[in-house]
PDB file of N, CA and C in Angstrom:
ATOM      1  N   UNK A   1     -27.641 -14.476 -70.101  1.00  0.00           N
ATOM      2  CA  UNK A   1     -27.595 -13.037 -70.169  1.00  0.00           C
ATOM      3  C   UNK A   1     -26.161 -12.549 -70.105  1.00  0.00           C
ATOM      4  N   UNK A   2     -25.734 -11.245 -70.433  1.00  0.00           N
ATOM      5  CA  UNK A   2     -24.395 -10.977 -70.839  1.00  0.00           C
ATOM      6  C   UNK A   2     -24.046 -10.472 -69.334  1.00  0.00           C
ATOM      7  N   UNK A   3     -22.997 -10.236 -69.148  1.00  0.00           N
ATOM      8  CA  UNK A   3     -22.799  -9.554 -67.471  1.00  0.00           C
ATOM      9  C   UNK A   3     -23.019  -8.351 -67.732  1.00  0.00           C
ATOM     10  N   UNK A   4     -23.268  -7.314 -66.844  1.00  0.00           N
ATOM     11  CA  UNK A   4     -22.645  -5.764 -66.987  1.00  0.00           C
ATOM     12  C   UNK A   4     -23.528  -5.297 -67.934  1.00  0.00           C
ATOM     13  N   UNK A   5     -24.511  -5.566 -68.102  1.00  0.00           N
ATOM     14  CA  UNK A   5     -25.418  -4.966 -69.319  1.00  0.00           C
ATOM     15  C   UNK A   5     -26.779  -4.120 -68.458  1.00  0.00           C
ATOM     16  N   UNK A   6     -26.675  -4.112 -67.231  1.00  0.00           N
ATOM     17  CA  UNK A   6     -27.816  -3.381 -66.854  1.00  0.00           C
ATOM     18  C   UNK A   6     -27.220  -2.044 -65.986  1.00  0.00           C
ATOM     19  N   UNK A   7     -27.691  -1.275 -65.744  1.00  0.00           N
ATOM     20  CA  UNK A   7     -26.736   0.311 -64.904  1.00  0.00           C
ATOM     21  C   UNK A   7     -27.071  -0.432 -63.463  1.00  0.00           C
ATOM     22  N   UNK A   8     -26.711   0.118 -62.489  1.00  0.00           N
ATOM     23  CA  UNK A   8     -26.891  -0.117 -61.185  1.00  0.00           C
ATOM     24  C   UNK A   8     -28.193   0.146 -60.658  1.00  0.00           C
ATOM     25  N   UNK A   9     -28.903  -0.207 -59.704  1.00  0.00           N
ATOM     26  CA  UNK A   9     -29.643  -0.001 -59.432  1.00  0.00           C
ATOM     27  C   UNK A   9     -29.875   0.180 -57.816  1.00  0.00           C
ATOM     28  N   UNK A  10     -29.714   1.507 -57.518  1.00  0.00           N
ATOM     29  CA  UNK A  10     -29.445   1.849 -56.114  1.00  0.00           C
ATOM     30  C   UNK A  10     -30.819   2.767 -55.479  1.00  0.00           C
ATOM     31  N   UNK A  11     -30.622   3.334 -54.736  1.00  0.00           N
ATOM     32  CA  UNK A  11     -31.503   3.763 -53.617  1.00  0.00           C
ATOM     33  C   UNK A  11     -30.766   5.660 -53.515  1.00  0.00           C
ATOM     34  N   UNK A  12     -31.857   6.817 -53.992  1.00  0.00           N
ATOM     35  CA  UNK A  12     -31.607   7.746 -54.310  1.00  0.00           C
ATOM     36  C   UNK A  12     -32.361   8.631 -53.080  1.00  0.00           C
ATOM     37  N   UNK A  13     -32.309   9.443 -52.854  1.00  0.00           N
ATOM     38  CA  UNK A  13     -33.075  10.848 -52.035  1.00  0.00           C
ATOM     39  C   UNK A  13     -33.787  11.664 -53.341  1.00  0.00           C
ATOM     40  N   UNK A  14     -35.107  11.736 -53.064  1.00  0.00           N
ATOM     41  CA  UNK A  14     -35.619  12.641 -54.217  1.00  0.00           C
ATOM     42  C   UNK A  14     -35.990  13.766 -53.251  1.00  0.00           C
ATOM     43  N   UNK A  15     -35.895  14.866 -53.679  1.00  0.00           N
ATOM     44  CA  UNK A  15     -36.024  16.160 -52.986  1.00  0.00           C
ATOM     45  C   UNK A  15     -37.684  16.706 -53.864  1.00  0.00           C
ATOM     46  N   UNK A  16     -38.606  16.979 -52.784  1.00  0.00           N
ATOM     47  CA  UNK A  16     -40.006  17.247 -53.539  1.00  0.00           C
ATOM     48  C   UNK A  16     -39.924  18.771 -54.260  1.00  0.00           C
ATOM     49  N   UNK A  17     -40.989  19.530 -54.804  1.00  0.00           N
ATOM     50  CA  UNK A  17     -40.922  21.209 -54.584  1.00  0.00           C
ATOM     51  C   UNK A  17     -41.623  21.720 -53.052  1.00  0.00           C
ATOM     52  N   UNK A  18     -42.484  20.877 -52.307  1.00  0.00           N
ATOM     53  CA  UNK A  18     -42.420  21.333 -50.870  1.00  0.00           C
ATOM     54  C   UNK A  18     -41.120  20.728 -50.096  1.00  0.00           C
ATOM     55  N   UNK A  19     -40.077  20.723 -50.157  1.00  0.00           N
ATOM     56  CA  UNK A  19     -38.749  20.366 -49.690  1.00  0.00           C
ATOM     57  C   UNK A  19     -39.221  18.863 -48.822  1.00  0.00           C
ATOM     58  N   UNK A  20     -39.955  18.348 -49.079  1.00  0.00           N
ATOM     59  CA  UNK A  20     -40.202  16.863 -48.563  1.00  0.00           C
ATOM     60  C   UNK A  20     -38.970  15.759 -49.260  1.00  0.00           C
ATOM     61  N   UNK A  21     -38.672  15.040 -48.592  1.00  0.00           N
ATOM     62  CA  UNK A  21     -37.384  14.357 -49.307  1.00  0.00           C
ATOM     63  C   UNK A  21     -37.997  12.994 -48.798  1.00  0.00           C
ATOM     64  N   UNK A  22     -38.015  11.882 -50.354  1.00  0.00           N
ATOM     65  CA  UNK A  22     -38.292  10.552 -50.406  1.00  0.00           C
ATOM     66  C   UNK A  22     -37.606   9.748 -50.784  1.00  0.00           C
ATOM     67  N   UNK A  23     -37.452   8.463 -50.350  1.00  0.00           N
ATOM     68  CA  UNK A  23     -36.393   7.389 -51.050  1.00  0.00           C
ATOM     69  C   UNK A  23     -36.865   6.722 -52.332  1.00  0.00           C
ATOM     70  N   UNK A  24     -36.146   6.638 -53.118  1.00  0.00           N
ATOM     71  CA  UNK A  24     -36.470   6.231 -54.175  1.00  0.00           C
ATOM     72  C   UNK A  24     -34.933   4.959 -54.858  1.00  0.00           C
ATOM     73  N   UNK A  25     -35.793   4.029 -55.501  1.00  0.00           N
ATOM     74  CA  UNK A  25     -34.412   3.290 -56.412  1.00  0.00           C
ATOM     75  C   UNK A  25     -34.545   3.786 -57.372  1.00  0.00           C
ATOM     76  N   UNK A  26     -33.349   3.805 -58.097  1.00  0.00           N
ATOM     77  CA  UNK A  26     -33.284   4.606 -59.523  1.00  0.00           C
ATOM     78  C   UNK A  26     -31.889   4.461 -60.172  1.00  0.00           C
ATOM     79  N   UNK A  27     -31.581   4.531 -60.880  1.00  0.00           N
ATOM     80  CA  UNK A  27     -30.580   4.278 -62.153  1.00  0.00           C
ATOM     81  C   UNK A  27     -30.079   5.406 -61.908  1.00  0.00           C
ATOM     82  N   UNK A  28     -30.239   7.019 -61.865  1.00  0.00           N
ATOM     83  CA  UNK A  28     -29.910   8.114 -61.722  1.00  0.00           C
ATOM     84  C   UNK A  28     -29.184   8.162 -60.940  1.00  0.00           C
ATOM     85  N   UNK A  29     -27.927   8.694 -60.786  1.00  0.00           N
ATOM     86  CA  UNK A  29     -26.667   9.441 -59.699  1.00  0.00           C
ATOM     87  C   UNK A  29     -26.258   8.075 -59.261  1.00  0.00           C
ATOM     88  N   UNK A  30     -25.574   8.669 -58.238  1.00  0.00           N
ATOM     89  CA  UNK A  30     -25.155   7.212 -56.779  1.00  0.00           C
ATOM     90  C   UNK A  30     -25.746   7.229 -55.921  1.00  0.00           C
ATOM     91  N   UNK A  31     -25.587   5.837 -55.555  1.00  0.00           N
ATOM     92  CA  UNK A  31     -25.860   5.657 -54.089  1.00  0.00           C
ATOM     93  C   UNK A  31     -26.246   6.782 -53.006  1.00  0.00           C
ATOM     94  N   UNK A  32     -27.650   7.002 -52.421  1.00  0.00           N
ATOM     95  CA  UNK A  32     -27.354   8.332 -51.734  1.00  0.00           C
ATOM     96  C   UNK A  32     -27.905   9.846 -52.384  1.00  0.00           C
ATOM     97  N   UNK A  33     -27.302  10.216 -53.689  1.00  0.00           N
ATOM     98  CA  UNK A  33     -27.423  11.266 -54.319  1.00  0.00           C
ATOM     99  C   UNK A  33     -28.702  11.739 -53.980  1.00  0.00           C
ATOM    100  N   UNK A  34     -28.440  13.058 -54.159  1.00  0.00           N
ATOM    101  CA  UNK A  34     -30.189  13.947 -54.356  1.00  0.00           C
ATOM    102  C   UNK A  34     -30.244  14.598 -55.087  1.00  0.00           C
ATOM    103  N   UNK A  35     -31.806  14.001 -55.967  1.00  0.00           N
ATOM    104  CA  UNK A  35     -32.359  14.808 -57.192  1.00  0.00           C
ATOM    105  C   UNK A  35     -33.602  15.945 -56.577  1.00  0.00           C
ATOM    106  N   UNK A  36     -33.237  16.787 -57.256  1.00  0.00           N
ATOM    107  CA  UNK A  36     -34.258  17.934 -56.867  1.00  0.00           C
ATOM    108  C   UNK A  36     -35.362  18.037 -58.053  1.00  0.00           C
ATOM    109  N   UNK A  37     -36.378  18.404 -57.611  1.00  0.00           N
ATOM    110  CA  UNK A  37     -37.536  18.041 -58.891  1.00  0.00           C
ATOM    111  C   UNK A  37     -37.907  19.562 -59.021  1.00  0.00           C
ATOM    112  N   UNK A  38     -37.914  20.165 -60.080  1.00  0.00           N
ATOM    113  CA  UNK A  38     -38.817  21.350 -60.760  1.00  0.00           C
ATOM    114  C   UNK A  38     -40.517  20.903 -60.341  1.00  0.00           C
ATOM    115  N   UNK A  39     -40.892  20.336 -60.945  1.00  0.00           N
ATOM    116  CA  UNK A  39     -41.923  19.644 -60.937  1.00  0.00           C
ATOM    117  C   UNK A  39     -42.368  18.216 -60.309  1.00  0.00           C
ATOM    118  N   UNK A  40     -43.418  17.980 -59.349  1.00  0.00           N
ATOM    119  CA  UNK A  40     -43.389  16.185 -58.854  1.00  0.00           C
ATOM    120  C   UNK A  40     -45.327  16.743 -58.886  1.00  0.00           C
ATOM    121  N   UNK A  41     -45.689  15.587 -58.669  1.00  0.00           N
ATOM    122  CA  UNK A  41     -47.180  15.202 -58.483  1.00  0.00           C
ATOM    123  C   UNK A  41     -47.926  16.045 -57.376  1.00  0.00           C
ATOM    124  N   UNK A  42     -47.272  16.658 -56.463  1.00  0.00           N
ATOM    125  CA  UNK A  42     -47.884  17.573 -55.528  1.00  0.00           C
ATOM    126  C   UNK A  42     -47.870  18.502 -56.164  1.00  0.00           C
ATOM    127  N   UNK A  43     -47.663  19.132 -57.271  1.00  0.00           N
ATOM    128  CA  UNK A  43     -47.681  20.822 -57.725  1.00  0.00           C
ATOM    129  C   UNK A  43     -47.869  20.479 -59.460  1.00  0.00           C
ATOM    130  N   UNK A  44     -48.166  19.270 -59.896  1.00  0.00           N
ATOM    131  CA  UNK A  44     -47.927  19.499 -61.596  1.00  0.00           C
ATOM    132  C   UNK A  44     -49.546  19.512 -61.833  1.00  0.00           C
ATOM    133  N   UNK A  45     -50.134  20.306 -62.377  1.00  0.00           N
ATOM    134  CA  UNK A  45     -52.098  20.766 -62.897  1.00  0.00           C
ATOM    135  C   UNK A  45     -52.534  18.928 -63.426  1.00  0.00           C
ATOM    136  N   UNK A  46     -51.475  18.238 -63.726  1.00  0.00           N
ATOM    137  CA  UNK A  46     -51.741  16.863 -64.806  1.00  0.00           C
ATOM    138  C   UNK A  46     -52.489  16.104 -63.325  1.00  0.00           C
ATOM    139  N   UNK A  47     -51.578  16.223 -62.104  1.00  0.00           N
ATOM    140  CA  UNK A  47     -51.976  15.316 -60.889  1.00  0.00           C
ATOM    141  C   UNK A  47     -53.024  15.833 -60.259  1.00  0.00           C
ATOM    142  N   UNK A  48     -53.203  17.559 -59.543  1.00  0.00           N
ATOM    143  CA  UNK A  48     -53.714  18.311 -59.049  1.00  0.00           C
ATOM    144  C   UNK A  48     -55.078  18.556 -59.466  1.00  0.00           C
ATOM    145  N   UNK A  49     -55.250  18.785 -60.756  1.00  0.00           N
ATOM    146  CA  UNK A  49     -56.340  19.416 -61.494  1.00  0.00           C
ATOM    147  C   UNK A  49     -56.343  20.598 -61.101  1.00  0.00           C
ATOM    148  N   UNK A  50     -55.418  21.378 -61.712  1.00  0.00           N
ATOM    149  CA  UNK A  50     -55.367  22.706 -61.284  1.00  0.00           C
ATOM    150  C   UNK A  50     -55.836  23.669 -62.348  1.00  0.00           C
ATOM    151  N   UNK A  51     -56.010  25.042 -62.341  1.00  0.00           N
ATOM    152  CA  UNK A  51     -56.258  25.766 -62.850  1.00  0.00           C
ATOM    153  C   UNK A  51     -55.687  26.184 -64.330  1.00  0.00           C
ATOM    154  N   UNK A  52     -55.606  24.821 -64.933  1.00  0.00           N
ATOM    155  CA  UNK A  52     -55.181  25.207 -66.848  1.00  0.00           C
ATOM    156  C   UNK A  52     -56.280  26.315 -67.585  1.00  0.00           C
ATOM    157  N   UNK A  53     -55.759  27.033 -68.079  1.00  0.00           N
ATOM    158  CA  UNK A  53     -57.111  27.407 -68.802  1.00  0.00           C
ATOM    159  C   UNK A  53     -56.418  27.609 -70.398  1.00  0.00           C
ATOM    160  N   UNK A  54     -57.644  27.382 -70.948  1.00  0.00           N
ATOM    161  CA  UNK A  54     -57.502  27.636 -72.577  1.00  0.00           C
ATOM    162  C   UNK A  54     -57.121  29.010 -73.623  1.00  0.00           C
ATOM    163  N   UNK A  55     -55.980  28.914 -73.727  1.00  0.00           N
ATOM    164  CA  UNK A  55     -56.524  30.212 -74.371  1.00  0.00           C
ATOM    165  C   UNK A  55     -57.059  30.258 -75.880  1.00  0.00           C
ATOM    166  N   UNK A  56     -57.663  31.133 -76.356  1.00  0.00           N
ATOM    167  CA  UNK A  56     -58.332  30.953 -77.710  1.00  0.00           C
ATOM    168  C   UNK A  56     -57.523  32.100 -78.417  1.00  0.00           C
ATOM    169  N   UNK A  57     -56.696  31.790 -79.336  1.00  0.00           N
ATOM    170  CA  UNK A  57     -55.702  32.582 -80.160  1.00  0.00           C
ATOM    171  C   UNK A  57     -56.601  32.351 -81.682  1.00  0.00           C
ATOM    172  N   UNK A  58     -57.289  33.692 -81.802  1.00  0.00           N
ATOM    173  CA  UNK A  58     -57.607  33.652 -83.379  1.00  0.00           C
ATOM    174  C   UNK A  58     -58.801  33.330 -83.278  1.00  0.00           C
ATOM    175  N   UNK A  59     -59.422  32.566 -82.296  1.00  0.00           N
ATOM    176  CA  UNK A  59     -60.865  32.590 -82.411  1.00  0.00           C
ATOM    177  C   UNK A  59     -60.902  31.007 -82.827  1.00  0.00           C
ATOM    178  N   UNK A  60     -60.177  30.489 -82.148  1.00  0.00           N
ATOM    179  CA  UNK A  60     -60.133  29.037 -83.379  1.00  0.00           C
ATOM    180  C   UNK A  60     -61.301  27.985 -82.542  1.00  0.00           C
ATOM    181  N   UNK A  61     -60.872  28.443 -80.940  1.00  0.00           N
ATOM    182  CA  UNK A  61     -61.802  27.482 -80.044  1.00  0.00           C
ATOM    183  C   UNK A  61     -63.223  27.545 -80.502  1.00  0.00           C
ATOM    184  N   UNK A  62     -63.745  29.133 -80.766  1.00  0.00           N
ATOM    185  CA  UNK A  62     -65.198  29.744 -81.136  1.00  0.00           C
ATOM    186  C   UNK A  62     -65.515  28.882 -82.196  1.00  0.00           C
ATOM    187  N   UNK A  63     -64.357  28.671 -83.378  1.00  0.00           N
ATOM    188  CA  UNK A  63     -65.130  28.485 -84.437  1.00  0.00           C
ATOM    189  C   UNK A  63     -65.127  27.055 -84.785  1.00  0.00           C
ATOM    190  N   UNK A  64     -64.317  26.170 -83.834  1.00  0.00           N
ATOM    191  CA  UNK A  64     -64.321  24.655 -83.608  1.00  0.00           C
ATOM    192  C   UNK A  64     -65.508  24.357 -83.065  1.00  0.00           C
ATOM    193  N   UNK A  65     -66.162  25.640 -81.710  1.00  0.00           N
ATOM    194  CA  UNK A  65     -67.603  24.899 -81.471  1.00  0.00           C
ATOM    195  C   UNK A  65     -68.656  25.257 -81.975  1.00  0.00           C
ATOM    196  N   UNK A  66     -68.673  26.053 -82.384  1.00  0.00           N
ATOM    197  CA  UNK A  66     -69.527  26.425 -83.366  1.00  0.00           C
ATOM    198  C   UNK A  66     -69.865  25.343 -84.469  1.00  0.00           C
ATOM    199  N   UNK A  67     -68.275  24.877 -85.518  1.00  0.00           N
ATOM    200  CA  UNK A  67     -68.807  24.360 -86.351  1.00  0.00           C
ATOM    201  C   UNK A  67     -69.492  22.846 -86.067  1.00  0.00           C
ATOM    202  N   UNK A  68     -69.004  22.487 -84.580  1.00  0.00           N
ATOM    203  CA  UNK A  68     -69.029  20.854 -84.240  1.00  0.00           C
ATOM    204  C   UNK A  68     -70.261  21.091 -82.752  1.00  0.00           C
ATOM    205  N   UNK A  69     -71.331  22.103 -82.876  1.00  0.00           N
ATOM    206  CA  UNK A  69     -72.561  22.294 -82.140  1.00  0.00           C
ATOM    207  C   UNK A  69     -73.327  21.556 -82.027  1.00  0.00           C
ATOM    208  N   UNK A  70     -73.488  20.970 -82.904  1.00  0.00           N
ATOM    209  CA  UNK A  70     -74.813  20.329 -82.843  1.00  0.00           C
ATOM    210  C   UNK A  70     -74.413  18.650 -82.238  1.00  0.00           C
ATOM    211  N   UNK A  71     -72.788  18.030 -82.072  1.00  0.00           N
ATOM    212  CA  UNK A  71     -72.658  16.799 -81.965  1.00  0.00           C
ATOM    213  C   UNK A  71     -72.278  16.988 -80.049  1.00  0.00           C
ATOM    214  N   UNK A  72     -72.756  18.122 -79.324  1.00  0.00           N
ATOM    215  CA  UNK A  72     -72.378  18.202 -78.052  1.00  0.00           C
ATOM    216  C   UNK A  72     -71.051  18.304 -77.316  1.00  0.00           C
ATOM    217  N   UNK A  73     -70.431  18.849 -77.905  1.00  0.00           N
ATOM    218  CA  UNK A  73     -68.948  19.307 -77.694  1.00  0.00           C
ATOM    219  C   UNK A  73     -68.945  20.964 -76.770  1.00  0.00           C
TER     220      UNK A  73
END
């Protein structure tokens, strides 16, 4: 293997959106650094199952079930 071909791999502070702070290794910043997250698994609808809702612009949802009724959609 070549030398010097991989980034470092150190030990980071991740900062949650409830200000909970976790250790993490990561390629990102230095040694130490803290990443602050917009978004982490305690607050994103993908982890949570939170309240997405659909909106129907144009009627398109209506007329998708409508035309695909009868296969239980």
């Amino acid at each position: 293997m070549k030398a010097d071909t991989h980034p470092d791999y150190h030990i980071i502070n991740v900062k949650m959106t409830d200000g909970t702070v976790v250790q993490m290794k990561s390629t990102w910043g230095n040694e130490g650094d803290q990443l602050a997250l917009d978004i982490d698994p305690s607050a994103h609808p993908a982890w949570t199952g939170g309240g997405t809702k659909l909106l129907d612009t144009g009627g398109r949802v209506s007329k998708f079930k409508n035309k695909y009724a009868g296969l239980g959609f």
